[in-house]
PDB file of N, CA and C in Angstrom:
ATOM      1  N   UNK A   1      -2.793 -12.490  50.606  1.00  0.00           N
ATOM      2  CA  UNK A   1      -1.426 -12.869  50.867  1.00  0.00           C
ATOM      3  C   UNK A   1      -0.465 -12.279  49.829  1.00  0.00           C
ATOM      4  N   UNK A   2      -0.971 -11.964  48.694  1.00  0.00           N
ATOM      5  CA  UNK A   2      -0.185 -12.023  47.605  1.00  0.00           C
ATOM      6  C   UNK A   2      -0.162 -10.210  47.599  1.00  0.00           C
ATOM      7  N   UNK A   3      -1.250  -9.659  47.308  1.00  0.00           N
ATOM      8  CA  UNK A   3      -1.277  -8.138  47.740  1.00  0.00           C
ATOM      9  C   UNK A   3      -1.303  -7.835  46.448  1.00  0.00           C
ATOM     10  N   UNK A   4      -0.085  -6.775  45.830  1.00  0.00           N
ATOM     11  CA  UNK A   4      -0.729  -6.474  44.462  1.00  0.00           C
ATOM     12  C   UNK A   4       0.313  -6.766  43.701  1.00  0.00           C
ATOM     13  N   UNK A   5       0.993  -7.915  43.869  1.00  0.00           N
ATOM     14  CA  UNK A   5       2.091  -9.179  43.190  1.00  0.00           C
ATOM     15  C   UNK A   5       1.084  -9.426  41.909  1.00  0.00           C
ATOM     16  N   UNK A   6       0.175 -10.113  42.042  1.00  0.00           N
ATOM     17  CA  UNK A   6      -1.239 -10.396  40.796  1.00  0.00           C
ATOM     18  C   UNK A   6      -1.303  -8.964  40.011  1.00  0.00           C
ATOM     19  N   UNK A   7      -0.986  -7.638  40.206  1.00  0.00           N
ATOM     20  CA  UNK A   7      -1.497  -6.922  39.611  1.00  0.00           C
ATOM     21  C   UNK A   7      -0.141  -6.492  38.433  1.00  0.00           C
ATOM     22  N   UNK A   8       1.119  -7.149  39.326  1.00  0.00           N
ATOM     23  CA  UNK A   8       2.456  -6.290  38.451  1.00  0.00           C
ATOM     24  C   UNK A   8       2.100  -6.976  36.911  1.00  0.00           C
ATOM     25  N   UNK A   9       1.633  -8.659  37.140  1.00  0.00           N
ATOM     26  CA  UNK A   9       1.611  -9.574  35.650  1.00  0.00           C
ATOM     27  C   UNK A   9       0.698  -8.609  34.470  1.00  0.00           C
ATOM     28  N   UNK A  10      -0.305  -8.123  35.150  1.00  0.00           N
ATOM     29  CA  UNK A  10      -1.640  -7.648  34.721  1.00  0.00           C
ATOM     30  C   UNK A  10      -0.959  -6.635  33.844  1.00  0.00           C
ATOM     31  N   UNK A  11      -0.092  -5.737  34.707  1.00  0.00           N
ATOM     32  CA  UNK A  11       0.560  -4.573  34.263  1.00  0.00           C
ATOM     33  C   UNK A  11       1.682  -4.967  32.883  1.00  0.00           C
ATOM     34  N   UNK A  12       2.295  -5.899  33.123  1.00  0.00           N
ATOM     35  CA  UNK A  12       3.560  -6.095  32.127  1.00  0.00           C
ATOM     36  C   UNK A  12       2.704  -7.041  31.101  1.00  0.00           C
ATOM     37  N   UNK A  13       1.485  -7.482  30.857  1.00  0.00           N
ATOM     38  CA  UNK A  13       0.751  -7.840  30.165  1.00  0.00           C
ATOM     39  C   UNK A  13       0.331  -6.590  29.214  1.00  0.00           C
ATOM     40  N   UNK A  14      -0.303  -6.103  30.044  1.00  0.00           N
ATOM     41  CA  UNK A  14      -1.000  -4.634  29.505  1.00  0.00           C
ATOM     42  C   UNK A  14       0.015  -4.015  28.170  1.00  0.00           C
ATOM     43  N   UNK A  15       1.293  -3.958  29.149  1.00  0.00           N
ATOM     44  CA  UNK A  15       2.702  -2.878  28.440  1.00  0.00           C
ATOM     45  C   UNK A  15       2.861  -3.578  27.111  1.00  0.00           C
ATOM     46  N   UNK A  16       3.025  -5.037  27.262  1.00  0.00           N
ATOM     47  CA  UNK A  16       3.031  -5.979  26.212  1.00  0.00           C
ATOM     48  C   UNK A  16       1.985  -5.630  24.923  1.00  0.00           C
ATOM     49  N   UNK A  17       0.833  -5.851  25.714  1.00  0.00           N
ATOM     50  CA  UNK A  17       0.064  -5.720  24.015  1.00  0.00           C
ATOM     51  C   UNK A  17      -0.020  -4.503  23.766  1.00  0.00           C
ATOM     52  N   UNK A  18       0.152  -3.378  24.546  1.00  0.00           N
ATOM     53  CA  UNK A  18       0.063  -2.033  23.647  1.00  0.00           C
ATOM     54  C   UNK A  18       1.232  -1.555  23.084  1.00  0.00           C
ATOM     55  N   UNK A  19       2.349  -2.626  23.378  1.00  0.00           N
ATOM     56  CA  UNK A  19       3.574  -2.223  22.404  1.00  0.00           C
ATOM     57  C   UNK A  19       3.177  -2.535  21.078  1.00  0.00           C
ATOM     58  N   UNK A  20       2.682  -4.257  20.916  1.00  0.00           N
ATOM     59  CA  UNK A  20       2.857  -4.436  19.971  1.00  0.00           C
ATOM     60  C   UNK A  20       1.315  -4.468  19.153  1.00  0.00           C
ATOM     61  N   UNK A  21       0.313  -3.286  19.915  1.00  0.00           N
ATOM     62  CA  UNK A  21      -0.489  -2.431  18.986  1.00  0.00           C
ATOM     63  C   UNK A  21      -0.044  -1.598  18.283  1.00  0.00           C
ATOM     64  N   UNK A  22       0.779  -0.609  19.033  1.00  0.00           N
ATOM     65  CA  UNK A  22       1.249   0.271  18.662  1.00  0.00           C
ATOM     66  C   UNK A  22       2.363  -0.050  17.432  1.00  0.00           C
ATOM     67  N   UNK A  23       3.084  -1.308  16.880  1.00  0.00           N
ATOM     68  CA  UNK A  23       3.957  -1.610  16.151  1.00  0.00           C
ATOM     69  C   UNK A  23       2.953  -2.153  15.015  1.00  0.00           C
ATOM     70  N   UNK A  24       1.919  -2.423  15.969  1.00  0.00           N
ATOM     71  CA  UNK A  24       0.814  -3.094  14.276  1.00  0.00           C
ATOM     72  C   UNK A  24       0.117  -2.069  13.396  1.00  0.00           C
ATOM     73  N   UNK A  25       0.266  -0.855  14.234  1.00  0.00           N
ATOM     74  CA  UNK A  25      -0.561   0.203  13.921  1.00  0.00           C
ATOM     75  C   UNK A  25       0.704   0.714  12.904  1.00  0.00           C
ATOM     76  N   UNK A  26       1.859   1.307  13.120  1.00  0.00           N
ATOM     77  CA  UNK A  26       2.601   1.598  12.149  1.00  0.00           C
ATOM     78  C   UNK A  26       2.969   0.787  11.181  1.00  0.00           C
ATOM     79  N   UNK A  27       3.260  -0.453  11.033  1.00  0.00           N
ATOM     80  CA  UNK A  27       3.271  -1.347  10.075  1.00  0.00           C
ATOM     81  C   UNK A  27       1.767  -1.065   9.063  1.00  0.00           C
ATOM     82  N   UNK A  28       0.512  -1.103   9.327  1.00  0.00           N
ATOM     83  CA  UNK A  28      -0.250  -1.254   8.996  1.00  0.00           C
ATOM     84  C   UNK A  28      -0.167   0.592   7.920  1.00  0.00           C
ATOM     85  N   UNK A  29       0.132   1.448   9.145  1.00  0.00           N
ATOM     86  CA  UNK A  29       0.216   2.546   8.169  1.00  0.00           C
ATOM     87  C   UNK A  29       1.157   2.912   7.207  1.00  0.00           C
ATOM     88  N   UNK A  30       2.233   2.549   7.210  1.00  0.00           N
ATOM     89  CA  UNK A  30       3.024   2.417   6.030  1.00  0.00           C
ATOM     90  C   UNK A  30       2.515   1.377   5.266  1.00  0.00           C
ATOM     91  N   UNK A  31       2.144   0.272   5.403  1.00  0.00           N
ATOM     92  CA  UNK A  31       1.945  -0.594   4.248  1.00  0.00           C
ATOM     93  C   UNK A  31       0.679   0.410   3.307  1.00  0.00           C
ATOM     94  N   UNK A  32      -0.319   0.931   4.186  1.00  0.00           N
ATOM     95  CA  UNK A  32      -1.516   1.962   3.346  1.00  0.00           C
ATOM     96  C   UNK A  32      -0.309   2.621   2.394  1.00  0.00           C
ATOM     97  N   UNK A  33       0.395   3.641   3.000  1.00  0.00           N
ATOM     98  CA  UNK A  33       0.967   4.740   2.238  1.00  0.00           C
ATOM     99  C   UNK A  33       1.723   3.817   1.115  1.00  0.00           C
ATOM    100  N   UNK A  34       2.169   3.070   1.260  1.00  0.00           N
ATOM    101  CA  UNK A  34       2.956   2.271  -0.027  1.00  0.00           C
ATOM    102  C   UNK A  34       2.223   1.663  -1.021  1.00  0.00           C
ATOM    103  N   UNK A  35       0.469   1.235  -0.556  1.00  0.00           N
ATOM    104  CA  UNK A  35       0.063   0.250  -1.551  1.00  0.00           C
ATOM    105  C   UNK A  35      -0.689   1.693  -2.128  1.00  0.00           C
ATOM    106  N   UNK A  36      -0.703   2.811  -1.671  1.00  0.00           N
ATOM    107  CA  UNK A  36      -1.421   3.928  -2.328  1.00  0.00           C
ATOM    108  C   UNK A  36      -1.275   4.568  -3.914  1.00  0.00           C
ATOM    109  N   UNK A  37      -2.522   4.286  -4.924  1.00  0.00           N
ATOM    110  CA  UNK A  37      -2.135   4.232  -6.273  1.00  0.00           C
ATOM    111  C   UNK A  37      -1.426   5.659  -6.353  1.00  0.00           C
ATOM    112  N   UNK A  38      -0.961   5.942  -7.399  1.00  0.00           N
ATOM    113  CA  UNK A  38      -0.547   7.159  -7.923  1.00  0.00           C
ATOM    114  C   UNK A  38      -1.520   7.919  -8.358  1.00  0.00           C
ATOM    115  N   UNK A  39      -1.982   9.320  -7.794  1.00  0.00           N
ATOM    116  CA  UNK A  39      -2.941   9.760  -8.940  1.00  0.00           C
ATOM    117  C   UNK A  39      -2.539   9.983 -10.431  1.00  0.00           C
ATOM    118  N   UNK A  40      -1.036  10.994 -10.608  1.00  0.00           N
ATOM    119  CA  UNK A  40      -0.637  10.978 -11.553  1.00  0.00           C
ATOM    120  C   UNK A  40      -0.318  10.084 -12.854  1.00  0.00           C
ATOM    121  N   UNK A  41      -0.455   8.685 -12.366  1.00  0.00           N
ATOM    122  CA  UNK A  41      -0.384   7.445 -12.793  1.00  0.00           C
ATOM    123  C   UNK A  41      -1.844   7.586 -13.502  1.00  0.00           C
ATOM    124  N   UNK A  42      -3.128   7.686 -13.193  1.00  0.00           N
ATOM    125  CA  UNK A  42      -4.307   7.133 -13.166  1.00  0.00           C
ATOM    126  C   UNK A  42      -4.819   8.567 -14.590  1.00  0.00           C
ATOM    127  N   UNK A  43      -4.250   9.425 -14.254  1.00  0.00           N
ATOM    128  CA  UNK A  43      -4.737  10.674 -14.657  1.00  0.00           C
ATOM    129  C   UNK A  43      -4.435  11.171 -15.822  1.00  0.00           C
ATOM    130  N   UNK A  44      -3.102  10.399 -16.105  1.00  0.00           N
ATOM    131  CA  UNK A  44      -2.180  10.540 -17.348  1.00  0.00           C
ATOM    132  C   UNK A  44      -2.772  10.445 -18.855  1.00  0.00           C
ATOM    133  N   UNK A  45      -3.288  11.519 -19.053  1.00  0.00           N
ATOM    134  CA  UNK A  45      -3.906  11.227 -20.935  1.00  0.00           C
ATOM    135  C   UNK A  45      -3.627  10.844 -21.799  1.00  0.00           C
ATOM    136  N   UNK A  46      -2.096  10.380 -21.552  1.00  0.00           N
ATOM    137  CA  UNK A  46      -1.559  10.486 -23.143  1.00  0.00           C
ATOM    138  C   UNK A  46      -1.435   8.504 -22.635  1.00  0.00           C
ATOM    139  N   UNK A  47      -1.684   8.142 -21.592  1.00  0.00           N
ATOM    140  CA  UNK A  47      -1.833   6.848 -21.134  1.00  0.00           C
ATOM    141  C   UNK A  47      -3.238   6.062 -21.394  1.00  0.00           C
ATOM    142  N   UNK A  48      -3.906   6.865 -21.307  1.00  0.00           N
ATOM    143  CA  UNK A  48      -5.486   6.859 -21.645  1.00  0.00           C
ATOM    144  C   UNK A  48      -5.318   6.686 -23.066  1.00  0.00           C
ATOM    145  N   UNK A  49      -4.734   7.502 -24.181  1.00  0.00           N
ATOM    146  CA  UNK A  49      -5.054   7.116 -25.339  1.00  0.00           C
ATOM    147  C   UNK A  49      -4.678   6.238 -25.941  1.00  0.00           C
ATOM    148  N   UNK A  50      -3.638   5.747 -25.527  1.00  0.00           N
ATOM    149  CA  UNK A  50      -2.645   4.405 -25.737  1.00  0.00           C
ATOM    150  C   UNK A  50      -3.671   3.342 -24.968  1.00  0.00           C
ATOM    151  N   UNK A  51      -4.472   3.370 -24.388  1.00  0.00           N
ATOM    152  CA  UNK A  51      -4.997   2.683 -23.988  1.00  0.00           C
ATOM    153  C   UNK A  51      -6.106   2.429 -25.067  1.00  0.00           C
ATOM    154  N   UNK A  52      -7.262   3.608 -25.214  1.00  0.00           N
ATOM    155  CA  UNK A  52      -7.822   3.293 -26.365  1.00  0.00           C
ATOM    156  C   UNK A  52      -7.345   2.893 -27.908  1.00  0.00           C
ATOM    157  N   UNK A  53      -6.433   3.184 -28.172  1.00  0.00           N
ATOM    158  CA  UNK A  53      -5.632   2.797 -29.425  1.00  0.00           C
ATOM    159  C   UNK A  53      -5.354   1.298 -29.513  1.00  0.00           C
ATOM    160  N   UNK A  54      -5.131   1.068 -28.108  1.00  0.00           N
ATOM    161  CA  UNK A  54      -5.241  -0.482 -28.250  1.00  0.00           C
ATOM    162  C   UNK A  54      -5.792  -1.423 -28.209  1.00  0.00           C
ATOM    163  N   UNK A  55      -7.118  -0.753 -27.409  1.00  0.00           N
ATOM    164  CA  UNK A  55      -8.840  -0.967 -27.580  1.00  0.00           C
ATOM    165  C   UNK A  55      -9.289  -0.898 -28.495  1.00  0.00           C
ATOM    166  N   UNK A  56      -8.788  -0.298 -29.843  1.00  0.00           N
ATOM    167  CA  UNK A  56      -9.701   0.120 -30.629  1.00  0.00           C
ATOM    168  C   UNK A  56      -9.134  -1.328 -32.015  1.00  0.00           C
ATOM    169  N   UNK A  57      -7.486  -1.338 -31.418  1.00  0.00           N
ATOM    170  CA  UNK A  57      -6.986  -1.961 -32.247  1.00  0.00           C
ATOM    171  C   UNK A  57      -5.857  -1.673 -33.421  1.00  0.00           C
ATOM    172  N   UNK A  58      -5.539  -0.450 -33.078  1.00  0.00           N
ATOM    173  CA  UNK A  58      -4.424   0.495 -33.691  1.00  0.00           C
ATOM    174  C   UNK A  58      -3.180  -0.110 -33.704  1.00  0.00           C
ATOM    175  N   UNK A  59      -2.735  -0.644 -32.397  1.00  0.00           N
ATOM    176  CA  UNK A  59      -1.247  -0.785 -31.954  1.00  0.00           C
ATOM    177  C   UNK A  59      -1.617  -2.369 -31.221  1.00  0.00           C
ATOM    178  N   UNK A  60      -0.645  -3.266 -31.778  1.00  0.00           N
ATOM    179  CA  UNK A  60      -0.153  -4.074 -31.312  1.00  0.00           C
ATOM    180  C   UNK A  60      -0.295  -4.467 -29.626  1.00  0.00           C
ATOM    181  N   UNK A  61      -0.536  -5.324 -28.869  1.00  0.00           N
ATOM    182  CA  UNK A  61       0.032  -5.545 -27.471  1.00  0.00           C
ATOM    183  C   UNK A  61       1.586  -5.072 -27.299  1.00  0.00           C
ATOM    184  N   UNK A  62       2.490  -5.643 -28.124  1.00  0.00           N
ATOM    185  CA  UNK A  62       3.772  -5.939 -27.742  1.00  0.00           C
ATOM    186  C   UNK A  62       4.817  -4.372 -28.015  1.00  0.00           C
ATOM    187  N   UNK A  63       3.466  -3.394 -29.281  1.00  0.00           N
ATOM    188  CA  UNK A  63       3.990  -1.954 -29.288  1.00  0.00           C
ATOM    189  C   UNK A  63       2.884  -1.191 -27.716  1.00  0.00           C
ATOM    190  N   UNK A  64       1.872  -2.013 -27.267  1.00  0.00           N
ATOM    191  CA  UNK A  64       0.950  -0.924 -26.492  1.00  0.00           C
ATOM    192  C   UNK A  64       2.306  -1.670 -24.939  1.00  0.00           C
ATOM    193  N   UNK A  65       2.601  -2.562 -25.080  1.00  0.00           N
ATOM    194  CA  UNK A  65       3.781  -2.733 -23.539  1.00  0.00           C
ATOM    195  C   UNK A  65       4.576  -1.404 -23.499  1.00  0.00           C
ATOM    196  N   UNK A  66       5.547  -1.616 -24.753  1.00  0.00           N
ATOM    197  CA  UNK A  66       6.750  -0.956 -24.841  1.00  0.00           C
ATOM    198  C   UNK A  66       6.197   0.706 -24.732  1.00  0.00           C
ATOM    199  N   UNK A  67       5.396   0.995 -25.453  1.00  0.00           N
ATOM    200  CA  UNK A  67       5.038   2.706 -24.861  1.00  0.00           C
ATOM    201  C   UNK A  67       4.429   2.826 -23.761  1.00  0.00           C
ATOM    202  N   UNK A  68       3.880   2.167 -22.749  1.00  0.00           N
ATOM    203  CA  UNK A  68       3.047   2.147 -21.897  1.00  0.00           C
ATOM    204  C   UNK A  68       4.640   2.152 -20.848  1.00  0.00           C
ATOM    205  N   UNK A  69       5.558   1.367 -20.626  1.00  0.00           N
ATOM    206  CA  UNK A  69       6.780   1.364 -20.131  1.00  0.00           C
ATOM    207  C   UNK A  69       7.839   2.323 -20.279  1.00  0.00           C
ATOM    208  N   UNK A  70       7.441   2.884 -21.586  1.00  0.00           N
ATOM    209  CA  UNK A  70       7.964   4.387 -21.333  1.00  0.00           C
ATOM    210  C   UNK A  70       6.949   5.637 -20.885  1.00  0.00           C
ATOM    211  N   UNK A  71       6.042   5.663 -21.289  1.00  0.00           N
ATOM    212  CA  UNK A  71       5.340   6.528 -20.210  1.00  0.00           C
ATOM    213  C   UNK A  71       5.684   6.507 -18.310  1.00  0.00           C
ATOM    214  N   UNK A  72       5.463   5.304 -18.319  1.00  0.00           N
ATOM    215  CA  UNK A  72       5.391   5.346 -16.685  1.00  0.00           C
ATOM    216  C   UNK A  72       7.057   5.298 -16.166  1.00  0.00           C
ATOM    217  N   UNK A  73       7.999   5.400 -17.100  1.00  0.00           N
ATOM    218  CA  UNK A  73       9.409   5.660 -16.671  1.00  0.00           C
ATOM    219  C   UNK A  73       9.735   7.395 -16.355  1.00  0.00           C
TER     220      UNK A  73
END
């Protein structure tokens, strides 16, 4: 009786969730690209030694902040 009335819901169902796949999928890929570390960040030597210096016990916390905050500026 109905014919393919049952099939239009099916259809505007369908349209529905692959919109908002398709909106989860870009959300999802920008959030990757944004939470993505820096290599240059990671790689930085002169960050590394300030690091050991303060490992070792050379420099202060409150001098290893303040150069560590100018490096990464």
């Amino acid at each position: 009786m109905w014919g393919m009335a049952g099939m239009m819901g099916f259809m505007m169902l369908f349209g529905l969730l692959l919109l908002v796949g398709v909106v989860l999928l870009i959300a999802l890929g920008v959030w990757f690209l944004v939470r993505r570390p820096r290599p240059a960040a990671l790689d930085d030597p002169a960050l590394e030694i300030l690091r050991q210096r303060y490992a070792r016990g050379e420099i202060t916390r409150e001098e290893f902040e303040a150069r560590r905050r100018d490096l990464e500026a």
